[in-house]
PDB file of N, CA and C in Angstrom:
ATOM      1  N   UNK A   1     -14.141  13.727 -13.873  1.00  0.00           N
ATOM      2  CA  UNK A   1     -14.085  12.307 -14.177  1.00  0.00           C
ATOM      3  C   UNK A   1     -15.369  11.904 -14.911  1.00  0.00           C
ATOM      4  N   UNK A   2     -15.325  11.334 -15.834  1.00  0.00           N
ATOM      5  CA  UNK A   2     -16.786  10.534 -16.422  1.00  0.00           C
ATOM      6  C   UNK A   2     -17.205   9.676 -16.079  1.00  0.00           C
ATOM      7  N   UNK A   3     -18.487  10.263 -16.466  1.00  0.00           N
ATOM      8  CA  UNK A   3     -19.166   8.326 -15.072  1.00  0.00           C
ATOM      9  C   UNK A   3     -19.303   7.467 -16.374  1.00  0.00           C
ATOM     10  N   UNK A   4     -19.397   6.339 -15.814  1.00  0.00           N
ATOM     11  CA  UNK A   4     -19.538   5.223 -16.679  1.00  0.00           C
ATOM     12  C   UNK A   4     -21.042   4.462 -16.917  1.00  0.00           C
ATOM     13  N   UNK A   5     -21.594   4.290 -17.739  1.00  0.00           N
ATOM     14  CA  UNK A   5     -23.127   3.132 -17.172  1.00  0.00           C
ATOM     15  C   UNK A   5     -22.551   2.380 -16.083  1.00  0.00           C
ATOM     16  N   UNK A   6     -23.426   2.374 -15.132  1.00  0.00           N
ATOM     17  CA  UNK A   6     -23.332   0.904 -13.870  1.00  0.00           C
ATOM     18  C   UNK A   6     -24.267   0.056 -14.361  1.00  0.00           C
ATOM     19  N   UNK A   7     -23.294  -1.151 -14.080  1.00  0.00           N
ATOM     20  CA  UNK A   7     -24.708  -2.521 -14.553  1.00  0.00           C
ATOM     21  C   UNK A   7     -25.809  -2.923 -13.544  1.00  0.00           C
ATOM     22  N   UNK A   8     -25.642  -2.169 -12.564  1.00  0.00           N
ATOM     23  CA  UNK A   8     -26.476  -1.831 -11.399  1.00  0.00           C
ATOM     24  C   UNK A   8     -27.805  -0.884 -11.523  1.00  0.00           C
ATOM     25  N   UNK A   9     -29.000  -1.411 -11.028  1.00  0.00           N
ATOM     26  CA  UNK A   9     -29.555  -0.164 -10.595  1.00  0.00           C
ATOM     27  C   UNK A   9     -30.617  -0.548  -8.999  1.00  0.00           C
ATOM     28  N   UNK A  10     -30.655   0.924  -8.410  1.00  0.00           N
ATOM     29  CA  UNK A  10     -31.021   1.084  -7.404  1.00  0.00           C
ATOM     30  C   UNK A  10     -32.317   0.088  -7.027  1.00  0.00           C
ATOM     31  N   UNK A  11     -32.580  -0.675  -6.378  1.00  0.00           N
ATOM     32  CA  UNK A  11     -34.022  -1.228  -6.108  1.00  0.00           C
ATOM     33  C   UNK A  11     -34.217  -2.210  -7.224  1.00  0.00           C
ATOM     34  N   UNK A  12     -33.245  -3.000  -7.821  1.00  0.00           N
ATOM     35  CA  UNK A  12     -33.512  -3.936  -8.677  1.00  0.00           C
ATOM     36  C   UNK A  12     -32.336  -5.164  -7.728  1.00  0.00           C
ATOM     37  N   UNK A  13     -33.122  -6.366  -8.818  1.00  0.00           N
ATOM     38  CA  UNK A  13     -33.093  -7.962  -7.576  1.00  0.00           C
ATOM     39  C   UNK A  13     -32.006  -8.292  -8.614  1.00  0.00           C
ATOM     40  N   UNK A  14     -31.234  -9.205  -8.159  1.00  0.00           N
ATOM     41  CA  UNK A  14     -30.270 -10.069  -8.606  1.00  0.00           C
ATOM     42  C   UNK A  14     -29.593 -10.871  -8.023  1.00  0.00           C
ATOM     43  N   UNK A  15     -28.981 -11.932  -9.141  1.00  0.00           N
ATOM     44  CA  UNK A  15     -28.892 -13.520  -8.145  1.00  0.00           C
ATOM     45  C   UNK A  15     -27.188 -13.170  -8.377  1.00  0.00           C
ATOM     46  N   UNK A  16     -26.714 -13.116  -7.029  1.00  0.00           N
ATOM     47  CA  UNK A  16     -24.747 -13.159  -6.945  1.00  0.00           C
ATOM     48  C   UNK A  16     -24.184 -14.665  -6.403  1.00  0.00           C
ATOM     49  N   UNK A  17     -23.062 -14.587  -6.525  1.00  0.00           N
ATOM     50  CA  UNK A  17     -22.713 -14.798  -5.315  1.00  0.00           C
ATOM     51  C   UNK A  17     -21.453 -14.328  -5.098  1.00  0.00           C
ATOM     52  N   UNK A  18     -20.745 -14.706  -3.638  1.00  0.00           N
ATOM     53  CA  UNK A  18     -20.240 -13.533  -2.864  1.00  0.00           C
ATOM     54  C   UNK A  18     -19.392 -14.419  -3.088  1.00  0.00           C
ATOM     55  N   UNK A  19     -17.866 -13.376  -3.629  1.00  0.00           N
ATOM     56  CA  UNK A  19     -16.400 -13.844  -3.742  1.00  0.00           C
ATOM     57  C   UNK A  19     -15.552 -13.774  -2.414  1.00  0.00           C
ATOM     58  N   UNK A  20     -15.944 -12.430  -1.925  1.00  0.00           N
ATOM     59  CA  UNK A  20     -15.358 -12.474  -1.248  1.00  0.00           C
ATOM     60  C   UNK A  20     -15.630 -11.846   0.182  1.00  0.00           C
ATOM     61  N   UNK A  21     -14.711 -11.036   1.078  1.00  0.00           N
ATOM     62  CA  UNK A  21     -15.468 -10.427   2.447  1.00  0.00           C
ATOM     63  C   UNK A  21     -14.515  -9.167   2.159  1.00  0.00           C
ATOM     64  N   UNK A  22     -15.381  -7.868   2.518  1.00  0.00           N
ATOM     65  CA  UNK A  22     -14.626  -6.585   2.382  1.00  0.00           C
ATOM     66  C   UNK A  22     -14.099  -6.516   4.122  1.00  0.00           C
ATOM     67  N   UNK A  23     -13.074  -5.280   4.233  1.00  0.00           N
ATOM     68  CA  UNK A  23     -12.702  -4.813   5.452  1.00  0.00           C
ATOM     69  C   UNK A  23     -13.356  -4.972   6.607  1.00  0.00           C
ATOM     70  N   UNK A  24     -15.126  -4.329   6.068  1.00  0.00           N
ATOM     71  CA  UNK A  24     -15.600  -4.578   7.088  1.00  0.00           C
ATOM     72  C   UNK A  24     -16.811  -5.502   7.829  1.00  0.00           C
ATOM     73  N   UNK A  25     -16.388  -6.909   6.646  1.00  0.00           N
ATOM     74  CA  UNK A  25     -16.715  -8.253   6.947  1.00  0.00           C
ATOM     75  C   UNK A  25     -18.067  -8.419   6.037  1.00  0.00           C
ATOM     76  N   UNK A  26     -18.567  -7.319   5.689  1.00  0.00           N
ATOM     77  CA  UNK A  26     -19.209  -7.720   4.367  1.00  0.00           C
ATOM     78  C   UNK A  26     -19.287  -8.283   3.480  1.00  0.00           C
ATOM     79  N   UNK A  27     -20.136  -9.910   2.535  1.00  0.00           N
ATOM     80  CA  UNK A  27     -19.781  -9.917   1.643  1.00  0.00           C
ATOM     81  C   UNK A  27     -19.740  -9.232   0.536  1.00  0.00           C
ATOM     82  N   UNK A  28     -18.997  -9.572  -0.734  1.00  0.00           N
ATOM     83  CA  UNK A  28     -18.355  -8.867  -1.848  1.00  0.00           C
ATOM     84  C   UNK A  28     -18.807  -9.762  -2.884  1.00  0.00           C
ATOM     85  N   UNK A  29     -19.865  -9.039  -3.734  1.00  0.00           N
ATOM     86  CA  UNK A  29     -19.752  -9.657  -5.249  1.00  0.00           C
ATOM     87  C   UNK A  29     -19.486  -9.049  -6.276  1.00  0.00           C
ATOM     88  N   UNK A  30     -19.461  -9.481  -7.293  1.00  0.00           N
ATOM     89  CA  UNK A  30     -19.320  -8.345  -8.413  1.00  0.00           C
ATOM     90  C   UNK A  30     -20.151  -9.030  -9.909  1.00  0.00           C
ATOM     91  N   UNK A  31     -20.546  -7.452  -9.956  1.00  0.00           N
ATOM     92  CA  UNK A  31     -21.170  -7.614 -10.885  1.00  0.00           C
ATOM     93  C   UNK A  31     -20.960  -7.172 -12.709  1.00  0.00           C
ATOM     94  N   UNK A  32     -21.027  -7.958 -13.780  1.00  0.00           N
ATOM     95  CA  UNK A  32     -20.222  -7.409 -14.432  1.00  0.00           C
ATOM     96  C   UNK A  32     -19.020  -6.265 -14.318  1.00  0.00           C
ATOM     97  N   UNK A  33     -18.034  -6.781 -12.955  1.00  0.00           N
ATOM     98  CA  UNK A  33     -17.228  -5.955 -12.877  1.00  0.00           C
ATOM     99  C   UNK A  33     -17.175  -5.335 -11.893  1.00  0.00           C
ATOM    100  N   UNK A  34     -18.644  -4.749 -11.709  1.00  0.00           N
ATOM    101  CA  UNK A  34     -18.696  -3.949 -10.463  1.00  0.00           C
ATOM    102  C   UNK A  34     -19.192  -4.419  -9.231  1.00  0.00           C
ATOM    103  N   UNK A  35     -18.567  -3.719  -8.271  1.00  0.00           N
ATOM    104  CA  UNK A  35     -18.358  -3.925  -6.937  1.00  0.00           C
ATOM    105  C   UNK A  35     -19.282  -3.825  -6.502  1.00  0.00           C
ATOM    106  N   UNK A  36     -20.389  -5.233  -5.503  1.00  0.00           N
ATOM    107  CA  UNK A  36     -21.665  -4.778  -4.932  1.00  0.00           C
ATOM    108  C   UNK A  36     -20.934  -5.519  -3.293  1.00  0.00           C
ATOM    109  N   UNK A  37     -21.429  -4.442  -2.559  1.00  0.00           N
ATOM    110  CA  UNK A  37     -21.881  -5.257  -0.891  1.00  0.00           C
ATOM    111  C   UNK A  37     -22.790  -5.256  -0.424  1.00  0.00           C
ATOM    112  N   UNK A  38     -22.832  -6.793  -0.171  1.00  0.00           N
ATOM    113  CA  UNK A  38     -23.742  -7.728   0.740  1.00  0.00           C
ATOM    114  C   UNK A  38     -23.554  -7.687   2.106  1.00  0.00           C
ATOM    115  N   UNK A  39     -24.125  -6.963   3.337  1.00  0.00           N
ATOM    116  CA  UNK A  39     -24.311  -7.462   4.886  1.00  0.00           C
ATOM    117  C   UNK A  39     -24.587  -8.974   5.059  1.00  0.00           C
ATOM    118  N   UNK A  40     -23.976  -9.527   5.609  1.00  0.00           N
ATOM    119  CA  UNK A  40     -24.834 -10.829   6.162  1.00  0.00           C
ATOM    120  C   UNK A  40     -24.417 -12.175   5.434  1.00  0.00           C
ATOM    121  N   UNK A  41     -23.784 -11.831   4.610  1.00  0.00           N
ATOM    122  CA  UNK A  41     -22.830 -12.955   3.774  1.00  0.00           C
ATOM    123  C   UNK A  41     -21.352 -13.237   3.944  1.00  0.00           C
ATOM    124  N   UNK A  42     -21.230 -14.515   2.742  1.00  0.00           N
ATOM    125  CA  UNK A  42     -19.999 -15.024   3.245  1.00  0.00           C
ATOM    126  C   UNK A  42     -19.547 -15.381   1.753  1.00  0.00           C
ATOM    127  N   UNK A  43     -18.328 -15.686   2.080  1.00  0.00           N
ATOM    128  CA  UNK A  43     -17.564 -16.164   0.457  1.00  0.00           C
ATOM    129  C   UNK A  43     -18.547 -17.416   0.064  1.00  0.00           C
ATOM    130  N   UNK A  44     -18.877 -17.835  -1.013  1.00  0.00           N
ATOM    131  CA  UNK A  44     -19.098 -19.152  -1.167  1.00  0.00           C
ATOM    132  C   UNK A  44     -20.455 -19.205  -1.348  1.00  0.00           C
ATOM    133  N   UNK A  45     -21.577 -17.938  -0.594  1.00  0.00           N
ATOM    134  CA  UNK A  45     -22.877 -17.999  -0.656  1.00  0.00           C
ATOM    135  C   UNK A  45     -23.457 -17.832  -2.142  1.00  0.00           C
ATOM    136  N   UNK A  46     -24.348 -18.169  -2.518  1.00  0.00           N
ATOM    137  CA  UNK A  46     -25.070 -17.334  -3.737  1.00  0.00           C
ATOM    138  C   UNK A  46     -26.535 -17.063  -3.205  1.00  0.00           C
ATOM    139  N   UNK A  47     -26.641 -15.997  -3.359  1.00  0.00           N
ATOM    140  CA  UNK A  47     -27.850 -14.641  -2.828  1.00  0.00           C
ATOM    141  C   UNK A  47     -28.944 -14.337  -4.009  1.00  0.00           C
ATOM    142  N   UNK A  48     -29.964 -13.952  -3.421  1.00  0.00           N
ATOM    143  CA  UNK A  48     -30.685 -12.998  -4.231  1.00  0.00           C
ATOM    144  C   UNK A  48     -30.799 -11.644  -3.305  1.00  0.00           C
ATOM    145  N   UNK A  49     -30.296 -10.796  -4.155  1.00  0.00           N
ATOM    146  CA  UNK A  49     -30.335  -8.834  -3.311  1.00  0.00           C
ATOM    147  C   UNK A  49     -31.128  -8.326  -4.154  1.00  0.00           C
ATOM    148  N   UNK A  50     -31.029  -7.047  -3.498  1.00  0.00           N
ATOM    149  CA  UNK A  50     -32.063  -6.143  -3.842  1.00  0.00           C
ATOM    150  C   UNK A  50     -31.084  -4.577  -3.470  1.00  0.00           C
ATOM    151  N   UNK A  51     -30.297  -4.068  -4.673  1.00  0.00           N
ATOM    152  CA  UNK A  51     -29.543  -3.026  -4.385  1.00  0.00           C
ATOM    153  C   UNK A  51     -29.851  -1.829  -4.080  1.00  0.00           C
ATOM    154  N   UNK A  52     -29.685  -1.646  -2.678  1.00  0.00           N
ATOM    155  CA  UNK A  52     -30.361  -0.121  -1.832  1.00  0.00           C
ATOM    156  C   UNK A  52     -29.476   1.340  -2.115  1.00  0.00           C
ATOM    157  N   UNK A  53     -28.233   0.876  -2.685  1.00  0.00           N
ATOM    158  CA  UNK A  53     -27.314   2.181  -3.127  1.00  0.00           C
ATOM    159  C   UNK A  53     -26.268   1.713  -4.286  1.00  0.00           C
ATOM    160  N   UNK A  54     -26.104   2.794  -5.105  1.00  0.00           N
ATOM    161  CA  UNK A  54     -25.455   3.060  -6.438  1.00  0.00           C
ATOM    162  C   UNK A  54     -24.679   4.132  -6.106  1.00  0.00           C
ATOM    163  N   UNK A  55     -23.159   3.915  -5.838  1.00  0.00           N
ATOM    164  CA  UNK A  55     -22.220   4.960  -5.959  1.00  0.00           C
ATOM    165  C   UNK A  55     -21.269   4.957  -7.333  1.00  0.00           C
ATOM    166  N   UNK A  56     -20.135   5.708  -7.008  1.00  0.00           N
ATOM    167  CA  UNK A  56     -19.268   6.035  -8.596  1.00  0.00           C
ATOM    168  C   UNK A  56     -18.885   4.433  -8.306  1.00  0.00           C
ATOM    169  N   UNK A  57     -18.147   4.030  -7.383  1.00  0.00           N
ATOM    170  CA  UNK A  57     -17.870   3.145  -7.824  1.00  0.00           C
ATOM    171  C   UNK A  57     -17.829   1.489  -7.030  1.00  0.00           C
ATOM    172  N   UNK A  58     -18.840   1.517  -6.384  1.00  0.00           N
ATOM    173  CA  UNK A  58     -19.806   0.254  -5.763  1.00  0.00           C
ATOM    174  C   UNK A  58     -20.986   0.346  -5.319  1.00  0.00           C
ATOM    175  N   UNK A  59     -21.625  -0.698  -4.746  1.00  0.00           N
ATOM    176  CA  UNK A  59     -23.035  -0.600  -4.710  1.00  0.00           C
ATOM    177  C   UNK A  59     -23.325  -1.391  -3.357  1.00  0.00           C
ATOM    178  N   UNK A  60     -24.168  -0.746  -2.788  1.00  0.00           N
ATOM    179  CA  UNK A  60     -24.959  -1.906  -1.823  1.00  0.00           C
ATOM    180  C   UNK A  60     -25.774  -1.866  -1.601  1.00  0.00           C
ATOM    181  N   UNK A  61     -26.305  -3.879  -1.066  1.00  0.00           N
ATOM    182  CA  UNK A  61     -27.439  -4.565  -1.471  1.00  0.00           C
ATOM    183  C   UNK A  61     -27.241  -5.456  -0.110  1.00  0.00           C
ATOM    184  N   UNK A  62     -29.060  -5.557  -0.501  1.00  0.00           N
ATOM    185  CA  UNK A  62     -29.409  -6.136   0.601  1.00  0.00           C
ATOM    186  C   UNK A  62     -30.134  -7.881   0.713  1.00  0.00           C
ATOM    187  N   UNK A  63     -29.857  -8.447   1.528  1.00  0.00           N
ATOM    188  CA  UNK A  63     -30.076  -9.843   0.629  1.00  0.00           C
ATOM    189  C   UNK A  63     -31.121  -9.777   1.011  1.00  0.00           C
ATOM    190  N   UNK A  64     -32.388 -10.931   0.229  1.00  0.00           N
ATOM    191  CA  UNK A  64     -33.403 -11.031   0.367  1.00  0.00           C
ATOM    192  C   UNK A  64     -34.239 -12.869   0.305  1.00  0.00           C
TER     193      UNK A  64
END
């Protein structure tokens, strides 16, 4: 499979906000597209994170 650029990177800040809540009650934003999770959020919030992991195909971040 080919990876794609992520508009993400590891240990960099950014302002979301959270659409939605994943399975496991996490919020969910996205970022150009791609999929970041937020602990500790809710639909409706807007955050500043700080993304602690970059996978193929989401990311998670930590709010700050």
């Amino acid at each position: 499979m080919a990876s794609f650029e992520k508009p993400v990177e590891e240990g960099k800040e950014y302002e979301v906000e959270i659409e939605d809540l994943s399975r496991r009650g996490d919020g969910l934003a996205k970022i150009e597209g791609f999929i970041v999770f937020i602990p500790g959020t809710k639909p409706g919030d807007r955050v500043n994170i700080r993304v602690t992991q970059v996978r193929d195909r989401f990311a998670v971040a930590e709010k700050i």
